[in-house]
Protein backbone atom coordinates (compact mmCIF):
# COMPACT_ATOMS: atom_id res chain seq x y z
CA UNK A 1 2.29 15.62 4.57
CA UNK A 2 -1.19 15.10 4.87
CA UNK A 3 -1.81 19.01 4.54
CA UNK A 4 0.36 19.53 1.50
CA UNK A 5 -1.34 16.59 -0.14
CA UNK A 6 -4.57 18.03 0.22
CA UNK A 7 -3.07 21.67 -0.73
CA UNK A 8 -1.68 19.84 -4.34
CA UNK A 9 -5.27 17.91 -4.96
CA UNK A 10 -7.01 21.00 -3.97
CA UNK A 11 -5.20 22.87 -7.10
CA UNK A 12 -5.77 19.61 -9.60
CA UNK A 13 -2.89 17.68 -8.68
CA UNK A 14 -3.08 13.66 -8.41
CA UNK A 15 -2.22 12.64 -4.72
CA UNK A 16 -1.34 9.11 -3.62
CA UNK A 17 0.10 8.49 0.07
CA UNK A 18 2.39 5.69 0.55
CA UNK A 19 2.90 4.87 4.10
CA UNK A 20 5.69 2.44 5.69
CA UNK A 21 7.68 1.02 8.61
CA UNK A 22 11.09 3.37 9.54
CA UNK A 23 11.85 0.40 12.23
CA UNK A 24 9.80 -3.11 11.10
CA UNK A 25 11.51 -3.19 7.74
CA UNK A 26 14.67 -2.70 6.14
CA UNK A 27 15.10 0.63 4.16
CA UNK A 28 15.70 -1.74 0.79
CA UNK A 29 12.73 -3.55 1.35
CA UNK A 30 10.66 -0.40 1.64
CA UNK A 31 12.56 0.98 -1.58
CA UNK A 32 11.23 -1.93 -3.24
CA UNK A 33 7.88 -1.59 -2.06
CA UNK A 34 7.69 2.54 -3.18
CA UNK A 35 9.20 1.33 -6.45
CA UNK A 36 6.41 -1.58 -6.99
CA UNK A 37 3.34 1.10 -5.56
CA UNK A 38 5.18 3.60 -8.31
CA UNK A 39 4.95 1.39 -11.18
CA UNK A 40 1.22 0.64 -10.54
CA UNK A 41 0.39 4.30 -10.55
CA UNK A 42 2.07 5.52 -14.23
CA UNK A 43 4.56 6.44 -16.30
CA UNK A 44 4.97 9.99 -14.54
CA UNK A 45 5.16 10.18 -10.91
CA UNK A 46 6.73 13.48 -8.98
CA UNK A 47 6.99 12.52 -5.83
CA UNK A 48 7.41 14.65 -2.01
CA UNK A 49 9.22 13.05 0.91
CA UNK A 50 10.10 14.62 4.29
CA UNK A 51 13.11 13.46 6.08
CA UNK A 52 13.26 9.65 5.24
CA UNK A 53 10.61 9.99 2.49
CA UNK A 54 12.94 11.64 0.77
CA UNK A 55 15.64 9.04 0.78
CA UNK A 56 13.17 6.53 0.00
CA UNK A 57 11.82 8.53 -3.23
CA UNK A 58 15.29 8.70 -4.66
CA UNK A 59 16.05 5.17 -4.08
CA UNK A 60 12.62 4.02 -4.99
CA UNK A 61 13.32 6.33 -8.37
CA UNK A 62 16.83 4.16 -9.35
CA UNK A 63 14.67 1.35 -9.81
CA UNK A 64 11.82 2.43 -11.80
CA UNK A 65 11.41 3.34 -15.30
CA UNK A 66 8.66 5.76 -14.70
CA UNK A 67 10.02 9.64 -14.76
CA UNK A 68 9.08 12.49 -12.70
CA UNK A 69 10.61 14.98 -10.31
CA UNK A 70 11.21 14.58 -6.41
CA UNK A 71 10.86 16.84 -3.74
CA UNK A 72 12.92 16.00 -0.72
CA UNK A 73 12.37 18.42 2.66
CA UNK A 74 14.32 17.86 5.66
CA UNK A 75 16.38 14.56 3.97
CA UNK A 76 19.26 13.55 5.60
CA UNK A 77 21.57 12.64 2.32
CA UNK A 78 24.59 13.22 4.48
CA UNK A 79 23.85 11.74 7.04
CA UNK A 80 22.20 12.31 10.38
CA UNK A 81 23.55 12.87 13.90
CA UNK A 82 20.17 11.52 15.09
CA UNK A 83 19.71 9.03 13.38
């Protein structure tokens, strides 16, 4: 992510990194988090998330009023054999 980040700033874009725990917290309590670190950046935030990122953004989104679009690569919304 850190590529593309640098990539969207290069070409004028805001970038903000938000980094957290897959295994020391629960995936609510990170949700929360995103949501609180989205409020404190604006009213518009488009957001990128790879693979859990992306699950995060969406639930992170429900429980903001800020709007924005979300780019999720590699999310597993149904699911993951993995996982």
């Amino acid at each position: 992510m850190w590529w593309l980040g640098s990539q969207l700033a290069r070409d004028g874009f805001p970038v903000h990194y938000f980094n957290y725990s897959t295994t020391r917290s629960a995936f609510d309590q990170e949700a929360e988090r995103l949501a609180k670190f989205i409020d404190e950046i604006g009213p518009e935030v488009n957001m990128v998330g790879h693979s859990l990122g992306g699950l995060l953004a969406v639930a992170a989104a429900s429980r903001v009023k800020a709007s924005g679009k979300i780019v999720a690569l590699g999310s597993p919304f149904n699911g993951s054999v993995a996982a």
